[in-house]
Protein backbone atom coordinates (compact mmCIF):
# COMPACT_ATOMS: atom_id res chain seq x y z
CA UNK A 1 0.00 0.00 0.00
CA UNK A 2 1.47 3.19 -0.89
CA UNK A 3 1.88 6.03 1.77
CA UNK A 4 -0.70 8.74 2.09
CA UNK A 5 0.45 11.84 -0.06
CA UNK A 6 1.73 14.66 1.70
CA UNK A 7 -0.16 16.74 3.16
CA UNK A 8 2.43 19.60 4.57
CA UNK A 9 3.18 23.09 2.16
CA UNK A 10 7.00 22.69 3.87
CA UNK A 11 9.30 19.74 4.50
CA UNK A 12 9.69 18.68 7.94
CA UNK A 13 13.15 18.71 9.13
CA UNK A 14 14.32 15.98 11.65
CA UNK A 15 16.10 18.10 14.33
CA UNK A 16 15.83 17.81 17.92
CA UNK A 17 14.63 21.19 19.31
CA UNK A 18 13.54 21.85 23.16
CA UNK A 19 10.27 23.26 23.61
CA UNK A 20 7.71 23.79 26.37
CA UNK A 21 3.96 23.73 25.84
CA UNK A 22 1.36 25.39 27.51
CA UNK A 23 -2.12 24.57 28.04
CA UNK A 24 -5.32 26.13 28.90
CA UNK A 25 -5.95 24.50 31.60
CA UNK A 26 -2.79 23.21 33.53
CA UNK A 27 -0.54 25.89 34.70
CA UNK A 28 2.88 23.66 34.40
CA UNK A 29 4.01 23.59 31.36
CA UNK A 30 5.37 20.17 29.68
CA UNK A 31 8.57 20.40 28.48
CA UNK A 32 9.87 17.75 25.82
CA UNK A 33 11.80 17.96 22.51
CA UNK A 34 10.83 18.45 18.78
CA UNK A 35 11.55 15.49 16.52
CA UNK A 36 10.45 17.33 13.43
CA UNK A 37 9.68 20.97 12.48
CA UNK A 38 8.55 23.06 9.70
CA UNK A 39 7.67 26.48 9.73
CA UNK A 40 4.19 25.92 10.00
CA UNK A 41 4.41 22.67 12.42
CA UNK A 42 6.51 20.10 14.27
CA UNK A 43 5.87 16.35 15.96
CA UNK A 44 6.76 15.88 19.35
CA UNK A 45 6.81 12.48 21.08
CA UNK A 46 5.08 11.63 23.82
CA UNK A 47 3.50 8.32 25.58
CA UNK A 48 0.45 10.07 26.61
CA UNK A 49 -0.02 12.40 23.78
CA UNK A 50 -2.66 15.36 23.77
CA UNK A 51 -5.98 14.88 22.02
CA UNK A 52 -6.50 16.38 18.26
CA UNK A 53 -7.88 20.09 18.26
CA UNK A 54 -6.24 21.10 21.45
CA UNK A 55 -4.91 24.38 21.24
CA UNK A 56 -1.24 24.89 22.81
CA UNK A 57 1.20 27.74 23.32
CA UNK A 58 4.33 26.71 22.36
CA UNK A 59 7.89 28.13 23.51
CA UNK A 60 10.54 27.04 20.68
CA UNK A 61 14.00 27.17 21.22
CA UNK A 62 15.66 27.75 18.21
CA UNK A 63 18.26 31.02 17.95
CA UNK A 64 15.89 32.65 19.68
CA UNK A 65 12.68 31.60 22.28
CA UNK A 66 9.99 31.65 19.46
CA UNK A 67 6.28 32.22 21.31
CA UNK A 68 3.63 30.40 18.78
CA UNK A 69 -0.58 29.34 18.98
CA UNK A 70 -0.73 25.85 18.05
CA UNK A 71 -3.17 23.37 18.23
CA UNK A 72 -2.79 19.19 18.15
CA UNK A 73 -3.39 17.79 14.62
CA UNK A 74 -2.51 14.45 15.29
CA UNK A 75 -2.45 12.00 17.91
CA UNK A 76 -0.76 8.43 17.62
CA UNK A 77 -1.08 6.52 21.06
CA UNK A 78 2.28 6.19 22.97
CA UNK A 79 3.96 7.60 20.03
CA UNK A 80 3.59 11.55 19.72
CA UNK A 81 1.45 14.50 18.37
CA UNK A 82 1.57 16.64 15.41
CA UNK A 83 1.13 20.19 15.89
CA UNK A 84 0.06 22.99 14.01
CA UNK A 85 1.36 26.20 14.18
CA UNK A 86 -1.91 28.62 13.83
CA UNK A 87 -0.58 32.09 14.82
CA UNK A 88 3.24 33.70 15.12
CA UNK A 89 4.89 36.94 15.30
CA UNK A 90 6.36 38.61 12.07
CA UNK A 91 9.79 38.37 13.38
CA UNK A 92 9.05 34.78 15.23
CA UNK A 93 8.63 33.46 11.90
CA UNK A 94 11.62 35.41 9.80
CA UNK A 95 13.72 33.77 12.90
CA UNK A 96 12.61 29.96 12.49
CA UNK A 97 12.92 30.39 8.90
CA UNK A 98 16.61 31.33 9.50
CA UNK A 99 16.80 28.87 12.00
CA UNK A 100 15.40 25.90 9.27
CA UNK A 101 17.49 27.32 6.76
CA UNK A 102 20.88 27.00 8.94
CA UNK A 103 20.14 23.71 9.57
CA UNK A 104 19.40 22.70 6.28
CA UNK A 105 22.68 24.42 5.04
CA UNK A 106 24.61 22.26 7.85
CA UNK A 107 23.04 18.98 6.99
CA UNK A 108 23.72 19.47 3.15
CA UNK A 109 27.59 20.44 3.75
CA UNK A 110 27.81 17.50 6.41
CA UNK A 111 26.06 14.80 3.62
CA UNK A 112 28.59 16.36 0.84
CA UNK A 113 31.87 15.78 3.23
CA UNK A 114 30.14 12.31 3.82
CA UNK A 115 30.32 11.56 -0.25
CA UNK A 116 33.82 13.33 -0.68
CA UNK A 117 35.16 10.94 1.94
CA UNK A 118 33.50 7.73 0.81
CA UNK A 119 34.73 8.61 -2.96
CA UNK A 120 38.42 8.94 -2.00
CA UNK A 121 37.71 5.87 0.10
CA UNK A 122 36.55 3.88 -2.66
CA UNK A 123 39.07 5.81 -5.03
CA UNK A 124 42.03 4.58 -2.75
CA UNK A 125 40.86 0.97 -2.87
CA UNK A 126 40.69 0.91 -6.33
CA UNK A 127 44.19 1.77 -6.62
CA UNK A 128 45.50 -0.98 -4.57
């Protein structure tokens, strides 16, 4: 069976970012990690995850603490939630954007020294 088709308007990077959610009615906040984010969303993982259309105030920490209105999109038992991000500042969003791109730029460099390396591997093999 193929797998659904995408849903999302950005790619989700996998990058572990700390963030703290906040909701309506519980006044501690529950601090975990990102496993994926986008600018408009991220999936957290949690064994008692949050039921869908629960909104959340998220506090991202990227460069900066990013404050953003979410609410939970999806909900897979014992595994996480997705969340949507409904409502950010101007310059909350310029900042994860610079933040996404950064990382993007570090992962590309990092694969390309992978390929260099693994071609003057092979390349030094072949010589023996």
């Amino acid at each position: 069976m193929p797998p659904p088709p995408e849903r999302r308007d950005q790619p989700r990077i996998k990058v572990k970012v700390p963030v703290e959610l906040h909701f309506e009615d519980n006044d501690t906040p529950y601090r975990c990690a990102t496993s994926d984010l986008s600018l408009f969303g991220c999936y957290i993982e949690s064994l008692f995850p949050f039921p869908v259309d629960t909104p959340v105030e998220l506090k991202l920490q990227a460069n900066a603490t990013l404050l953003i209105l979410g609410k939970i999109v999806t909900c897979d038992p014992q595994v996480g939630n997705g969340i949507q991000f409904v409502k950010m500042l101007p310059e909350d969003l310029e900042e994860l954007r610079t933040f996404l791109d950064e990382i993007q730029k570090e992962a590309a460099e990092k694969e390309a020294a992978e390929q260099e390396a693994a071609w003057k591997t092979l390349q030094e093999k072949n010589k023996k």
